[in-house]
N, C-alpha and C. Protein backbone atom coordinates (compact mmCIF):
# COMPACT_ATOMS: atom_id res chain seq x y z
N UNK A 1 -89.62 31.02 29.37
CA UNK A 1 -89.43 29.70 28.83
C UNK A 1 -88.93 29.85 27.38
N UNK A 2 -87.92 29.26 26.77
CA UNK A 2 -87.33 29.27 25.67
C UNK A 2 -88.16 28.21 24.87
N UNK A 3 -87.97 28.97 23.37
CA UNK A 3 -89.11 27.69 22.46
C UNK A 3 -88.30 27.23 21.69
N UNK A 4 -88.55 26.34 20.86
CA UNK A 4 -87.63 25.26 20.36
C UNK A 4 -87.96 25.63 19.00
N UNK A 5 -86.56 26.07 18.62
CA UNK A 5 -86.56 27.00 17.13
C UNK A 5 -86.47 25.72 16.18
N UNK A 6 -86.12 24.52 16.19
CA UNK A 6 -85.31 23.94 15.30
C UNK A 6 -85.71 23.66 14.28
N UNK A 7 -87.99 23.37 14.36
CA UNK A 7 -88.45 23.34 13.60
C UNK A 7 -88.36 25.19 12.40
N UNK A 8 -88.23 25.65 13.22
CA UNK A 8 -88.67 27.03 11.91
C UNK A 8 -87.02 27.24 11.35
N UNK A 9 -85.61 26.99 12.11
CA UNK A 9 -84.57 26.52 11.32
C UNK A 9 -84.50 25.67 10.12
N UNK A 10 -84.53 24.72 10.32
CA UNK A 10 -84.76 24.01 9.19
C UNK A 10 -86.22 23.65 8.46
N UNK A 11 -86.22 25.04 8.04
CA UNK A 11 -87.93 25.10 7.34
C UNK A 11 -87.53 24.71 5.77
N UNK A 12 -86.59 25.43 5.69
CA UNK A 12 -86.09 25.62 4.02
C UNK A 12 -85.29 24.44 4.10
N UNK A 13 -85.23 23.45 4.43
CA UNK A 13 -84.13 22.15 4.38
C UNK A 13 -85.07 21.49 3.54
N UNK A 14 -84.63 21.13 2.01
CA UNK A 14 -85.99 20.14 1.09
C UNK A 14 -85.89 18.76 2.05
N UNK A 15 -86.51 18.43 1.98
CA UNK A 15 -87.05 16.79 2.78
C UNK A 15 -86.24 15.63 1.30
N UNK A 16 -87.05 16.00 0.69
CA UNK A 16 -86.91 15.05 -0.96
C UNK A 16 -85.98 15.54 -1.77
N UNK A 17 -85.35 15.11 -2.49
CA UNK A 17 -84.52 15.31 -3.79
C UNK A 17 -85.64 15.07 -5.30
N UNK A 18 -86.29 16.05 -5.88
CA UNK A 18 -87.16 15.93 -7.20
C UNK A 18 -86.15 15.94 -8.42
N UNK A 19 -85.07 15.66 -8.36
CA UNK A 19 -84.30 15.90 -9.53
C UNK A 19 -84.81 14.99 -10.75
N UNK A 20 -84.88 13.61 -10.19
CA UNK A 20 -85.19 12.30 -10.69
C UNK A 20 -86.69 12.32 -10.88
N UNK A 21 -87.81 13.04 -10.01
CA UNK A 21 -89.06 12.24 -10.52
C UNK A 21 -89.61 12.61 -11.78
N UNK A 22 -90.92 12.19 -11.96
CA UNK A 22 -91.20 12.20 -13.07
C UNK A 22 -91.54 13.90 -13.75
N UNK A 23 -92.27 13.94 -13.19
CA UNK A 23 -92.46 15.25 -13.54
C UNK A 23 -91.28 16.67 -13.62
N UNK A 24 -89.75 15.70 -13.54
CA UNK A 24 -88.43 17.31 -13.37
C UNK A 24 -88.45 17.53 -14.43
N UNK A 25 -88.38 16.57 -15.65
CA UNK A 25 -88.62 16.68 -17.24
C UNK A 25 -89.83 17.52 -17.58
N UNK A 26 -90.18 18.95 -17.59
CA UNK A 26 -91.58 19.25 -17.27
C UNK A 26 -91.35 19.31 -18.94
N UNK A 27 -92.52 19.09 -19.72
CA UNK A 27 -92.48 19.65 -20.90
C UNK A 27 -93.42 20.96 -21.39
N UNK A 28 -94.68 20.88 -20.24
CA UNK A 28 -94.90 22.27 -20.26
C UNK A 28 -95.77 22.39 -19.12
N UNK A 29 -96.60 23.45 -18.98
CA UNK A 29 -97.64 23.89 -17.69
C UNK A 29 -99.04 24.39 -17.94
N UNK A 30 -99.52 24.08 -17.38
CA UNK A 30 -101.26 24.79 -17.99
C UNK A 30 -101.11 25.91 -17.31
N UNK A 31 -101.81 26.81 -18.13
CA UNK A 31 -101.53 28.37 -17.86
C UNK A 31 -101.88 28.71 -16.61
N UNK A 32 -103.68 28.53 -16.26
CA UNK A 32 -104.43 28.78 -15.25
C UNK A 32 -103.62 28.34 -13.57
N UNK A 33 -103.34 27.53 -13.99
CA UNK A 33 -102.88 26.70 -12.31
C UNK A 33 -101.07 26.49 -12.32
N UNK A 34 -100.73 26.57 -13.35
CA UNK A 34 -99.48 26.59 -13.60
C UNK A 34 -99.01 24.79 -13.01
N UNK A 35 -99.85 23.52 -13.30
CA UNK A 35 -99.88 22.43 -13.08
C UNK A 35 -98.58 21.86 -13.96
N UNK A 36 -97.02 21.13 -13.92
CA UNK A 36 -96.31 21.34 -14.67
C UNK A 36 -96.59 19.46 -15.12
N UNK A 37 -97.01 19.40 -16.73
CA UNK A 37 -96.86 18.42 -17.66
C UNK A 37 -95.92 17.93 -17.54
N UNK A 38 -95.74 16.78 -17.28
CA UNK A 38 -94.33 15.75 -17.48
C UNK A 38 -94.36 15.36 -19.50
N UNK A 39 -93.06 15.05 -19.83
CA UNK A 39 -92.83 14.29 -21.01
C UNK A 39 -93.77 13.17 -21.06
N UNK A 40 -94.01 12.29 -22.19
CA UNK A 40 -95.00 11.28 -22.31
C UNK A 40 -93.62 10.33 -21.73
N UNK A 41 -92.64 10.06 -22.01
CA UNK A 41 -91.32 9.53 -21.74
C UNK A 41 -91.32 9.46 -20.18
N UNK A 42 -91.01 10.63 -19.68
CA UNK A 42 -91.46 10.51 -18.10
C UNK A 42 -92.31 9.37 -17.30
N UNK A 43 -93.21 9.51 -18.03
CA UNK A 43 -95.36 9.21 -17.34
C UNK A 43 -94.43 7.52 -17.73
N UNK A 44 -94.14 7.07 -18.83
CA UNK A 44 -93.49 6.30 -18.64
C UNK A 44 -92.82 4.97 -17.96
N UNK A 45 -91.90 6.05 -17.57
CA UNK A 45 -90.62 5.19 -16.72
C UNK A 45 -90.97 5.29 -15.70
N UNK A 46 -92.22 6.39 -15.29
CA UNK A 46 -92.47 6.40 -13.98
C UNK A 46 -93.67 5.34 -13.59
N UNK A 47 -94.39 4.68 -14.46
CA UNK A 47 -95.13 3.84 -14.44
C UNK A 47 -94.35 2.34 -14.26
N UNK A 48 -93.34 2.37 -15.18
CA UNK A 48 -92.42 1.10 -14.97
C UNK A 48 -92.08 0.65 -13.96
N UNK A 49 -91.25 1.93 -12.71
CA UNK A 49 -90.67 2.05 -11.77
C UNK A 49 -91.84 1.74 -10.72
N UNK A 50 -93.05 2.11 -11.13
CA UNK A 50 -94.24 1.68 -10.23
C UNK A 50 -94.89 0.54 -10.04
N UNK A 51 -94.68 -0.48 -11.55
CA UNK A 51 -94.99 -1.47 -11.64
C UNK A 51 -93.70 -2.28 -10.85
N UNK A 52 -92.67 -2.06 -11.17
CA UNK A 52 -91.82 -3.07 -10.74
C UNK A 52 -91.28 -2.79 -9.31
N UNK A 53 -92.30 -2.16 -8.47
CA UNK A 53 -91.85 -1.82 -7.19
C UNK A 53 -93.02 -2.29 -6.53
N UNK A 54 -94.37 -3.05 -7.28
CA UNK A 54 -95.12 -3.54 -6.08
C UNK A 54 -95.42 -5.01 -5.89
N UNK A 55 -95.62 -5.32 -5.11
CA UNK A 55 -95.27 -6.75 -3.98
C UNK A 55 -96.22 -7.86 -4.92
């Protein structure tokens, strides 16, 4: 019986585009976990974009 590769083909295909979110602006990372800091600028616009996107 043949298995159906298509999922482990397109493993490496990104789903999302992160170019735009908030956090691509990283301004830095905590050492331990390597968690990456967005700009205060970021946290932001990304709050704006959150406010003005709910119902």
């Amino acid at each position: 019986m043949s298995k159906n590769n298509y999922k482990q083909k397109n493993m490496a295909v990104p789903i999302e585009k992160h170019n735009t979110a908030a956090w691509a602006n990283i301004e830095k990372k905590k050492p331990e976990s390597g968690v990456p800091i967005p700009s205060e600028i970021q946290v932001e616009n990304a709050k704006e974009y959150a406010d003005s996107n709910q119902k």
